[in-house]
PDB file of N, CA and C in Angstrom:
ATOM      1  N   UNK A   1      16.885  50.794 -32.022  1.00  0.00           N
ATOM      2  CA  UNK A   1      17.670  49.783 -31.352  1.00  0.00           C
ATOM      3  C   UNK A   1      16.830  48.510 -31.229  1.00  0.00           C
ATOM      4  N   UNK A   2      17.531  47.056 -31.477  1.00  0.00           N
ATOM      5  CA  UNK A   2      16.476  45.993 -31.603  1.00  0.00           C
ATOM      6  C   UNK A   2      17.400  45.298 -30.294  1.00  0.00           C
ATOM      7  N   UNK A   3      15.824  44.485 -29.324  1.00  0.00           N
ATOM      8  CA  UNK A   3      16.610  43.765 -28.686  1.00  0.00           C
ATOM      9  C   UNK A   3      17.331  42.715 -29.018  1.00  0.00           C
ATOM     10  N   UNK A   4      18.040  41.991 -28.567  1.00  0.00           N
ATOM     11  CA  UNK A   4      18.998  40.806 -28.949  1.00  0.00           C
ATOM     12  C   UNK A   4      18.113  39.675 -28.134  1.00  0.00           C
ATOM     13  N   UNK A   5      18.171  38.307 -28.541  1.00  0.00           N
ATOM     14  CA  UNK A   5      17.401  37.355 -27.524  1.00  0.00           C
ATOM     15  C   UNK A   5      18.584  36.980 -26.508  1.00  0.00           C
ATOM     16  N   UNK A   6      17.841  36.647 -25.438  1.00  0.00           N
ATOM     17  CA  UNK A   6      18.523  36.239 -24.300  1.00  0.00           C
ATOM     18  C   UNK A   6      18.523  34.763 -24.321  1.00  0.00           C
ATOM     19  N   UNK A   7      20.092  34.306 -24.406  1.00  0.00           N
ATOM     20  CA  UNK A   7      20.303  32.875 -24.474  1.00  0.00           C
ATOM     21  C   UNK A   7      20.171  32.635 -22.890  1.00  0.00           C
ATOM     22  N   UNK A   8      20.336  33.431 -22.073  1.00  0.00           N
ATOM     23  CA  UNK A   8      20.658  32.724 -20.101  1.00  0.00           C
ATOM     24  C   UNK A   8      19.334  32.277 -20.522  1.00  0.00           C
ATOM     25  N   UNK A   9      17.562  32.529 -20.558  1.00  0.00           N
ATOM     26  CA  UNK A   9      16.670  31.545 -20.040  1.00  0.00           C
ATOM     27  C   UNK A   9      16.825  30.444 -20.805  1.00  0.00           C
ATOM     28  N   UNK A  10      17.219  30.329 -22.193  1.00  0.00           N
ATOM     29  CA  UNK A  10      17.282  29.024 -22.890  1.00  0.00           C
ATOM     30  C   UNK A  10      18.554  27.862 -21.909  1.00  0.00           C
ATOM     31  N   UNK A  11      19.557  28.673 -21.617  1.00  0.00           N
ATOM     32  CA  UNK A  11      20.318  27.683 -20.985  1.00  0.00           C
ATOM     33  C   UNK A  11      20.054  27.532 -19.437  1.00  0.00           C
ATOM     34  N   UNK A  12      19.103  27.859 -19.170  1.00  0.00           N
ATOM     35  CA  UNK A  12      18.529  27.979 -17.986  1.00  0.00           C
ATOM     36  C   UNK A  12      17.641  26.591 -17.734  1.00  0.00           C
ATOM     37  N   UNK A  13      16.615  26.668 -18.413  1.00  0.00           N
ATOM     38  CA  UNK A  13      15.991  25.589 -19.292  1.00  0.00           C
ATOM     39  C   UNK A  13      16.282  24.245 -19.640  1.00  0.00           C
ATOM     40  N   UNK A  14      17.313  24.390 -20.508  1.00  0.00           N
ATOM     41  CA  UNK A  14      18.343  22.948 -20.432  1.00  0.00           C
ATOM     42  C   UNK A  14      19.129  22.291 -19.290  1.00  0.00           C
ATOM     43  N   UNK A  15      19.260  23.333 -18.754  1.00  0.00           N
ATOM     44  CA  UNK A  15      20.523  22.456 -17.699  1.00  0.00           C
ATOM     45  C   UNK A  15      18.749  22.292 -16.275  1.00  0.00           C
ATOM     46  N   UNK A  16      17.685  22.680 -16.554  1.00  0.00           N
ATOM     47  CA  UNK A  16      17.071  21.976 -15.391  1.00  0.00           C
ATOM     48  C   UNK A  16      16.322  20.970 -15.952  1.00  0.00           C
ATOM     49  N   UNK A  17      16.969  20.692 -17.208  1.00  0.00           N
ATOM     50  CA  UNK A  17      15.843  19.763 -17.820  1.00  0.00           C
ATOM     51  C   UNK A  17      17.114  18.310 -17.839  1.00  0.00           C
ATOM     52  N   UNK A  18      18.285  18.636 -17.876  1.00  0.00           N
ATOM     53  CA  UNK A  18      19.424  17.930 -17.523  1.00  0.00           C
ATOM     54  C   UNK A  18      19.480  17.386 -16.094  1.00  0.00           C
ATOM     55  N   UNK A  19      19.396  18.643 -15.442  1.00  0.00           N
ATOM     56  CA  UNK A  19      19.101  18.033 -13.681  1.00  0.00           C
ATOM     57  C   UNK A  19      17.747  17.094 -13.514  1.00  0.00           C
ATOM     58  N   UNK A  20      16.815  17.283 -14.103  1.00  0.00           N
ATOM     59  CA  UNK A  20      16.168  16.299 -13.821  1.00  0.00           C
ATOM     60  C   UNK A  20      16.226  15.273 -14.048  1.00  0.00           C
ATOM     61  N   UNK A  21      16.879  14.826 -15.333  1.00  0.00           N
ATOM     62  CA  UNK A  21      17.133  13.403 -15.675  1.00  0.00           C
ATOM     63  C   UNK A  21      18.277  13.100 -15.095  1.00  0.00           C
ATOM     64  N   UNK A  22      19.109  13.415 -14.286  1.00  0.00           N
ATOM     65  CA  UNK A  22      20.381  13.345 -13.863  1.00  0.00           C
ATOM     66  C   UNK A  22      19.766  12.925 -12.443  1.00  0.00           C
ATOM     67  N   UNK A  23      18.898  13.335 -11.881  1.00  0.00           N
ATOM     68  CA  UNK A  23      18.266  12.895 -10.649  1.00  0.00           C
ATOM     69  C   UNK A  23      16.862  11.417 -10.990  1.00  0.00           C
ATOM     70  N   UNK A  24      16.892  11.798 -12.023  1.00  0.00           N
ATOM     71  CA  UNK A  24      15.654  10.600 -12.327  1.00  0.00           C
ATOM     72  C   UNK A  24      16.783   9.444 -12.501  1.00  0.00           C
ATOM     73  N   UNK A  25      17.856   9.650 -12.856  1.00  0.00           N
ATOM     74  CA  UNK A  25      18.688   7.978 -13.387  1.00  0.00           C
ATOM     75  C   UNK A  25      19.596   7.714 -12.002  1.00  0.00           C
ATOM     76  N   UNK A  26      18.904   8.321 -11.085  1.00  0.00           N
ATOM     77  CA  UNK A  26      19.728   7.769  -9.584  1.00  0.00           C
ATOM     78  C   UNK A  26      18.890   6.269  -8.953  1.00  0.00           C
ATOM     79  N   UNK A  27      17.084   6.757  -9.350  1.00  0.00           N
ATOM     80  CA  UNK A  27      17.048   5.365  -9.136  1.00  0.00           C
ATOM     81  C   UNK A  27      15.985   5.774  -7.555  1.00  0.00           C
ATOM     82  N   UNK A  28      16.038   6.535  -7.175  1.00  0.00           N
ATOM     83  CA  UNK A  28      15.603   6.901  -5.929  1.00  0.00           C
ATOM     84  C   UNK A  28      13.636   7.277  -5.979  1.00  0.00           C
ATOM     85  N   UNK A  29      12.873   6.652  -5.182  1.00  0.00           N
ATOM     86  CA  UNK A  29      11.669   6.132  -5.635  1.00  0.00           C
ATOM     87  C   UNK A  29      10.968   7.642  -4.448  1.00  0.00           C
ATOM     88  N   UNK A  30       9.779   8.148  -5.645  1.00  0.00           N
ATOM     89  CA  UNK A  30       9.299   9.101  -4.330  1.00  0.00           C
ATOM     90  C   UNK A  30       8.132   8.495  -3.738  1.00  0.00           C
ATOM     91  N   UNK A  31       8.205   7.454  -3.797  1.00  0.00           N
ATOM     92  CA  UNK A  31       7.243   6.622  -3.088  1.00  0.00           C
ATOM     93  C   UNK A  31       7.683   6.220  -2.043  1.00  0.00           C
ATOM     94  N   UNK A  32       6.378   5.982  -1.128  1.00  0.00           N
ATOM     95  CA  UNK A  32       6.958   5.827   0.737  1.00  0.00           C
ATOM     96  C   UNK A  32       7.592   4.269   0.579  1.00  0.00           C
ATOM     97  N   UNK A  33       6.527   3.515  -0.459  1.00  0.00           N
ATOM     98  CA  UNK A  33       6.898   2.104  -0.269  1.00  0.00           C
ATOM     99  C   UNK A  33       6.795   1.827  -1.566  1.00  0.00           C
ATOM    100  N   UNK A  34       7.594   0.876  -1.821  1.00  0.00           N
ATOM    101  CA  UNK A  34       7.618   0.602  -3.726  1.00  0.00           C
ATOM    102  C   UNK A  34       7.070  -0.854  -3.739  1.00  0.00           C
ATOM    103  N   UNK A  35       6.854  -1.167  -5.039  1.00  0.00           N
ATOM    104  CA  UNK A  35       6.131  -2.464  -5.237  1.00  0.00           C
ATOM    105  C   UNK A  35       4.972  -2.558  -5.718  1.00  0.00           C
ATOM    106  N   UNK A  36       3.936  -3.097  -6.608  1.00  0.00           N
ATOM    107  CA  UNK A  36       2.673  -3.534  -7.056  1.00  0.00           C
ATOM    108  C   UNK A  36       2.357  -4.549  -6.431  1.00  0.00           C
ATOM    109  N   UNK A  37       2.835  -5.225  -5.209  1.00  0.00           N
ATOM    110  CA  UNK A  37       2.080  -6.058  -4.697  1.00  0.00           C
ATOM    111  C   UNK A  37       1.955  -5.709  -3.066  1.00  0.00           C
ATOM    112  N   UNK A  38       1.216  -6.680  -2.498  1.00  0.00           N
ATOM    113  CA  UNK A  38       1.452  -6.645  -0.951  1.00  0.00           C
ATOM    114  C   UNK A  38       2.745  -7.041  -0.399  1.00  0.00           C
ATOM    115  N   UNK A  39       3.113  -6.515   0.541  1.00  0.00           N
ATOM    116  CA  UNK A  39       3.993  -7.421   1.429  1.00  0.00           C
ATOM    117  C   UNK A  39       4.332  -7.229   2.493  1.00  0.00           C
ATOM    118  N   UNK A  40       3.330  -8.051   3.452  1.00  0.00           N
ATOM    119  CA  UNK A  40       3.656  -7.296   5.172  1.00  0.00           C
ATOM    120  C   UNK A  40       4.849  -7.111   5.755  1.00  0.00           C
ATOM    121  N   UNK A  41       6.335  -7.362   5.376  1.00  0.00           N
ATOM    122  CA  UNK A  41       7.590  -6.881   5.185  1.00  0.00           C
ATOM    123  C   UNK A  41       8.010  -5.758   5.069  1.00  0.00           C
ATOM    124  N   UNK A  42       7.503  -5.730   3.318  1.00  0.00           N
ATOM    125  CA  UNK A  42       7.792  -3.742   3.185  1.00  0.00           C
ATOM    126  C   UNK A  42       6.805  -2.830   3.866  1.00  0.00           C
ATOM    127  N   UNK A  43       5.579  -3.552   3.492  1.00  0.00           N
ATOM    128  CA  UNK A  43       4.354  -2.276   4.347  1.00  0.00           C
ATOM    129  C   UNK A  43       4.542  -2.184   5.465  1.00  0.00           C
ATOM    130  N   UNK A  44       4.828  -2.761   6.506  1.00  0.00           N
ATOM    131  CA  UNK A  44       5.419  -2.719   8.270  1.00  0.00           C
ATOM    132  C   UNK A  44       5.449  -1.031   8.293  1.00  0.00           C
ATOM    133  N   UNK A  45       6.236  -0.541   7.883  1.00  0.00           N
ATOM    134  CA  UNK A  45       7.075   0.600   7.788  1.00  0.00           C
ATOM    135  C   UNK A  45       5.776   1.567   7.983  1.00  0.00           C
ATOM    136  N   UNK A  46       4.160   1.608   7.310  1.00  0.00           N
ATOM    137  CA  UNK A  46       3.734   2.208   6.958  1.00  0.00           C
ATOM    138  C   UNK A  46       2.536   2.199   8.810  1.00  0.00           C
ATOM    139  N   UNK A  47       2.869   1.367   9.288  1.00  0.00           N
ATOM    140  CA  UNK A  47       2.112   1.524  10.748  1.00  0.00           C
ATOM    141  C   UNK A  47       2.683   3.147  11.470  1.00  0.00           C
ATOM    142  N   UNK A  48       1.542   3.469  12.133  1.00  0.00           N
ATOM    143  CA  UNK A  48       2.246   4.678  12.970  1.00  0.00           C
ATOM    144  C   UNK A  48       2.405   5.990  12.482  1.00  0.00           C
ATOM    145  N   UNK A  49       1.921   5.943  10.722  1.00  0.00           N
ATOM    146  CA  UNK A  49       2.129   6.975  10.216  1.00  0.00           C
ATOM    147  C   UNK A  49       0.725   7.698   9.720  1.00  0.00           C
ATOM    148  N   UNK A  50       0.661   8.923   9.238  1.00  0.00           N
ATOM    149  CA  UNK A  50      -0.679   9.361   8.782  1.00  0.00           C
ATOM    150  C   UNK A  50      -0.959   9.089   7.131  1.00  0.00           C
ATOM    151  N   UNK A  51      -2.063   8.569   7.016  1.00  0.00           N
ATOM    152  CA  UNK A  51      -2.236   8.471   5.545  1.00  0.00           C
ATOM    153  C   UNK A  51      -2.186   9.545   4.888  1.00  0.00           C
ATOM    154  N   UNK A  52      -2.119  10.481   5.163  1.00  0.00           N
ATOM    155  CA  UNK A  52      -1.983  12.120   4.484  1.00  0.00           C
ATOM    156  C   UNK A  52      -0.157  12.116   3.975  1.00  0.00           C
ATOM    157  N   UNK A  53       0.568  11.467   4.773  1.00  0.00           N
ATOM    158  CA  UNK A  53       2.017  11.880   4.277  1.00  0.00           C
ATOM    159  C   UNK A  53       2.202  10.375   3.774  1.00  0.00           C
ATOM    160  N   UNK A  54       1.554   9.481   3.306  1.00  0.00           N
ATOM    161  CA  UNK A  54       1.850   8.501   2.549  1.00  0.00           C
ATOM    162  C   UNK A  54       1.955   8.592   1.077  1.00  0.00           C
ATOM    163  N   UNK A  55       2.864   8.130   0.002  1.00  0.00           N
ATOM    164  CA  UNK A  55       2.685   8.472  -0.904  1.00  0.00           C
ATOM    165  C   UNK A  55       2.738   6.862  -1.318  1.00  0.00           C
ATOM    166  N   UNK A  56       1.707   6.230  -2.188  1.00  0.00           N
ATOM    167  CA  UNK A  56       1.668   4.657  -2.449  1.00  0.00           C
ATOM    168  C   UNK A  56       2.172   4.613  -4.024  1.00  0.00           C
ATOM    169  N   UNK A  57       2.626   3.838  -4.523  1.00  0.00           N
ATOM    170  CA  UNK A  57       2.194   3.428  -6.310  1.00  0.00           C
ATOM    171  C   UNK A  57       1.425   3.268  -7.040  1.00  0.00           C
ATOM    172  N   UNK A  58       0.926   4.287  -7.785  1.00  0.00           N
ATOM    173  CA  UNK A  58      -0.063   4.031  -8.189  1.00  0.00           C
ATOM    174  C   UNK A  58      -1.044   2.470  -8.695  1.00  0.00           C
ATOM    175  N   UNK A  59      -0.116   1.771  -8.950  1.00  0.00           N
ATOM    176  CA  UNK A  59      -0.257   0.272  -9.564  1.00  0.00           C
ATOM    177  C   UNK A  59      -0.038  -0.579  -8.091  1.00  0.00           C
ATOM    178  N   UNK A  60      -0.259  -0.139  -6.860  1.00  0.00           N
ATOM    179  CA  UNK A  60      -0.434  -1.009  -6.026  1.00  0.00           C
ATOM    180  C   UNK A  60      -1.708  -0.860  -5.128  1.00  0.00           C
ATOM    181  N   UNK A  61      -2.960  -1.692  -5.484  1.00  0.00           N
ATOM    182  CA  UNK A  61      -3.541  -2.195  -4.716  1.00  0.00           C
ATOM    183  C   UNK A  61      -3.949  -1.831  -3.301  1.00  0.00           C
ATOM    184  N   UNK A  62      -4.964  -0.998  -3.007  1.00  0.00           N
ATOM    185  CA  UNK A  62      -4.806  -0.411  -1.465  1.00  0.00           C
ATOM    186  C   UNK A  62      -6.368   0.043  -1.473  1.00  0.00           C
ATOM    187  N   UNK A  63      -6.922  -0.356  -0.242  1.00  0.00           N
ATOM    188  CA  UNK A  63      -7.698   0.112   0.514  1.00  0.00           C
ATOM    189  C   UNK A  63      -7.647   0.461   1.982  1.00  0.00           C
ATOM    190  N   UNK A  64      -8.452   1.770   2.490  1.00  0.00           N
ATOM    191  CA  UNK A  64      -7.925   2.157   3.851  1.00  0.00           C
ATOM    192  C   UNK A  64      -9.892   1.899   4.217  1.00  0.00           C
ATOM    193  N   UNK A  65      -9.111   1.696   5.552  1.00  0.00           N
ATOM    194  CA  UNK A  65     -10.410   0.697   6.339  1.00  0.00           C
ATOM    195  C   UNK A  65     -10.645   1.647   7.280  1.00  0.00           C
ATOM    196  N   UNK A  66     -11.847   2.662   7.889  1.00  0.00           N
ATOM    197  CA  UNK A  66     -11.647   3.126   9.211  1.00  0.00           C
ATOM    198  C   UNK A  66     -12.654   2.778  10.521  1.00  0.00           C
ATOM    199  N   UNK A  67     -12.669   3.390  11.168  1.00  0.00           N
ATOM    200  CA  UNK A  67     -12.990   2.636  12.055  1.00  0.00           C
ATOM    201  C   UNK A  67     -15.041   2.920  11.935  1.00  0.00           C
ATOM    202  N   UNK A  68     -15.253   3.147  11.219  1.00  0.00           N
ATOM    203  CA  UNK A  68     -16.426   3.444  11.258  1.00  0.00           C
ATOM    204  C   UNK A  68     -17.074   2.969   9.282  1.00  0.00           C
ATOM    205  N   UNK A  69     -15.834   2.221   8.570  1.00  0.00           N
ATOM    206  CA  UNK A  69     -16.182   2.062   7.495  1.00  0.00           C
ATOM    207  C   UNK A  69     -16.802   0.579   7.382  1.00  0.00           C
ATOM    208  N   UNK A  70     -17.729   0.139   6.448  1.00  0.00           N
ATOM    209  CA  UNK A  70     -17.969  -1.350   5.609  1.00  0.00           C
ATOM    210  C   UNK A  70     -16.480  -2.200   5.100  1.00  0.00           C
ATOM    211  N   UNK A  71     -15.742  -2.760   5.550  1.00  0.00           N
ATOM    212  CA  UNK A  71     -15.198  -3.962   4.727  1.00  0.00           C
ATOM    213  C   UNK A  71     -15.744  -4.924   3.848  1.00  0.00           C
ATOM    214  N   UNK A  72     -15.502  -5.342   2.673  1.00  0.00           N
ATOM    215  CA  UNK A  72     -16.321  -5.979   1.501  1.00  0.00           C
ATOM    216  C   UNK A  72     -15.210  -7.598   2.238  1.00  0.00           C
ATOM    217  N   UNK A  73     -15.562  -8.716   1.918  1.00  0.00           N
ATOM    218  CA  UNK A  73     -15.041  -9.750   2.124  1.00  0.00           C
ATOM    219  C   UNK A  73     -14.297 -10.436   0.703  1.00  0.00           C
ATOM    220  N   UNK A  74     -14.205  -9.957  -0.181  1.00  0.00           N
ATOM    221  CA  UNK A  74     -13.289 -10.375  -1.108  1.00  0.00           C
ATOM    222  C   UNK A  74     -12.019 -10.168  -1.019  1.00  0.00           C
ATOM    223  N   UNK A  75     -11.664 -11.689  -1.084  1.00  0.00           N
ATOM    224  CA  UNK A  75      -9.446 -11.396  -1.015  1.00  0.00           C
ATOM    225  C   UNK A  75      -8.667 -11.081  -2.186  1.00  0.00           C
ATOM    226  N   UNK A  76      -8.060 -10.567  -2.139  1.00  0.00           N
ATOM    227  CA  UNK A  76      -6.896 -10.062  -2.879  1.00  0.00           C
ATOM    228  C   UNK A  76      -5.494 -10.175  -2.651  1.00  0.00           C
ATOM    229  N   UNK A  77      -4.980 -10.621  -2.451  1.00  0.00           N
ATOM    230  CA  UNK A  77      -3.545 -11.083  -1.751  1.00  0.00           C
ATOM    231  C   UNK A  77      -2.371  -9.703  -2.389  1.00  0.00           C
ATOM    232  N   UNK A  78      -2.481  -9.456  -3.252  1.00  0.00           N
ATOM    233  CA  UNK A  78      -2.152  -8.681  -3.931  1.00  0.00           C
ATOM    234  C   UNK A  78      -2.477  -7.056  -3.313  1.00  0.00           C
ATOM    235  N   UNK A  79      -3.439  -7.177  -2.924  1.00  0.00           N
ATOM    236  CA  UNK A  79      -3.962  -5.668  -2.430  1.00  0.00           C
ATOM    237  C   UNK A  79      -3.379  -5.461  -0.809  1.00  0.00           C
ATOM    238  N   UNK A  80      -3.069  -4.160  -0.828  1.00  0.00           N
ATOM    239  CA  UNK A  80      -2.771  -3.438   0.664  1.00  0.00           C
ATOM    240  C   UNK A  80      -3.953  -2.827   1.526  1.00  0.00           C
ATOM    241  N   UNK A  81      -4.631  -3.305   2.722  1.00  0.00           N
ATOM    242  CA  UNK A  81      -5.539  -2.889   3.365  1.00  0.00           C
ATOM    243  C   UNK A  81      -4.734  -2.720   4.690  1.00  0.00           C
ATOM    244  N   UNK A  82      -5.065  -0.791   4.510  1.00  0.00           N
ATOM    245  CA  UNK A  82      -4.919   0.169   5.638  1.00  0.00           C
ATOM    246  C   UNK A  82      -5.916   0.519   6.744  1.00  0.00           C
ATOM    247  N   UNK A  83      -5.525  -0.005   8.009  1.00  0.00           N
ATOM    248  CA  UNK A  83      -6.505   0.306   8.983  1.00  0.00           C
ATOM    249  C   UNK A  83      -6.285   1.610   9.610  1.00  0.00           C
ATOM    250  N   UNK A  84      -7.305   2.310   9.412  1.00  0.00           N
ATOM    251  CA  UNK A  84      -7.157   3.775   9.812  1.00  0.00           C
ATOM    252  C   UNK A  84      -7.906   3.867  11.453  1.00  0.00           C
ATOM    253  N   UNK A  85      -7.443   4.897  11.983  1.00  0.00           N
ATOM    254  CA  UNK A  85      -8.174   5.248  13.397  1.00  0.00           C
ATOM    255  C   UNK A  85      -8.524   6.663  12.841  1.00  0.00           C
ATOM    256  N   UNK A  86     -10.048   7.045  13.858  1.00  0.00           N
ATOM    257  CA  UNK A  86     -10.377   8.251  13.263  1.00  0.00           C
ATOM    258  C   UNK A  86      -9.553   9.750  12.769  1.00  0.00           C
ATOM    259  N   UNK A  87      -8.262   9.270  13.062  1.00  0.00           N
ATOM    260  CA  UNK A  87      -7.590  10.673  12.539  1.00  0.00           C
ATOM    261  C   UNK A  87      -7.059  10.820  11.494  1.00  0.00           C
ATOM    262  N   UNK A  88      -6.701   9.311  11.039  1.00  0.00           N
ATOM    263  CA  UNK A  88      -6.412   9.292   9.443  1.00  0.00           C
ATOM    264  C   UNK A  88      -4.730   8.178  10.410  1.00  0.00           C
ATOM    265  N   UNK A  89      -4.592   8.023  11.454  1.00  0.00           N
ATOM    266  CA  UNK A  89      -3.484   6.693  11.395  1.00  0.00           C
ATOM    267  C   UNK A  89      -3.178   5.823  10.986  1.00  0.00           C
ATOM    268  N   UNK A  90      -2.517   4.796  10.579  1.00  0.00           N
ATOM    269  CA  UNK A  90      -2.544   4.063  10.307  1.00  0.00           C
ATOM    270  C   UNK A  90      -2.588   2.923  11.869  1.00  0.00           C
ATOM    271  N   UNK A  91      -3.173   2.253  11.913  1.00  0.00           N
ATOM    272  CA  UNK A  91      -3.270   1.385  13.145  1.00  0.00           C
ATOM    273  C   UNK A  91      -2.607  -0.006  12.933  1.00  0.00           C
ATOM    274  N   UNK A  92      -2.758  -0.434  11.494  1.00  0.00           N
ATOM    275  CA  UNK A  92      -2.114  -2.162  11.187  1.00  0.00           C
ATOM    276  C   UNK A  92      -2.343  -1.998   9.452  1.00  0.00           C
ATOM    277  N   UNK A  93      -1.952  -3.477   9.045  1.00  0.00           N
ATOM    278  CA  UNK A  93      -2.077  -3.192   7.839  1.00  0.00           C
ATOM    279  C   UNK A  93      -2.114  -4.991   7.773  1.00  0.00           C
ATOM    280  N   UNK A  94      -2.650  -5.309   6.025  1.00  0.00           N
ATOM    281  CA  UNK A  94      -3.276  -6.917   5.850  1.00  0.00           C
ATOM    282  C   UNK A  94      -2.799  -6.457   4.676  1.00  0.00           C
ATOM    283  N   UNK A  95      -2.759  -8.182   4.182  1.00  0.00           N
ATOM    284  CA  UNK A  95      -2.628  -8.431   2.937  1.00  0.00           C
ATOM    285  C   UNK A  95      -4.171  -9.290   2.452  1.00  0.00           C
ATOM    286  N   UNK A  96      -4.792  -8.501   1.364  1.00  0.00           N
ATOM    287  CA  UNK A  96      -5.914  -9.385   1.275  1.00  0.00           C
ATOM    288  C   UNK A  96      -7.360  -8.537   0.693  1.00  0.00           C
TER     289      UNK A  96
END
């Protein structure tokens, strides 16, 4: 007796490879905050929260500052600087 192949994992397969692009063309960002640049507007949002459940863009610009770290004095207007308190909070946030 020979087995037969099983088409269910092949169509198993397709239709989650369908759902994913069916959820990717909604448009919906898994990023906390979207954008490659600064903008104390959108970043607001990001006060109050822990940098552990932040998820940034990769292509945006960010340094987290804590309370016991060196700040370098070069601006960046472009870049996101996160002020952390020792637990990993966010306390404020700059553009620069």
């Amino acid at each position: 007796m020979t087995a037969t192949p099983r088409p269910t994992l092949r169509v198993t397969l397709i239709g989650a490879s369908l759902l994913t692009l069916a959820l990717g063309a909604c448009g919906a960002s898994p990023y906390t905050v979207d954008g490659a640049q600064c903008s104390p507007e959108r970043h607001q949002s990001l006060v109050g929260r822990n940098i552990g459940e932040v998820l940034l863009p990769p292509n945006l610009r960010k340094r987290e500052v804590g309370p016991e770290r060196v700040m370098t004095r070069d601006f960046n207007p472009a870049r996101l600087t996160m002020f952390l308190d020792a637990k990993g909070w966010i306390t404020g946030i700059a553009c620069g």
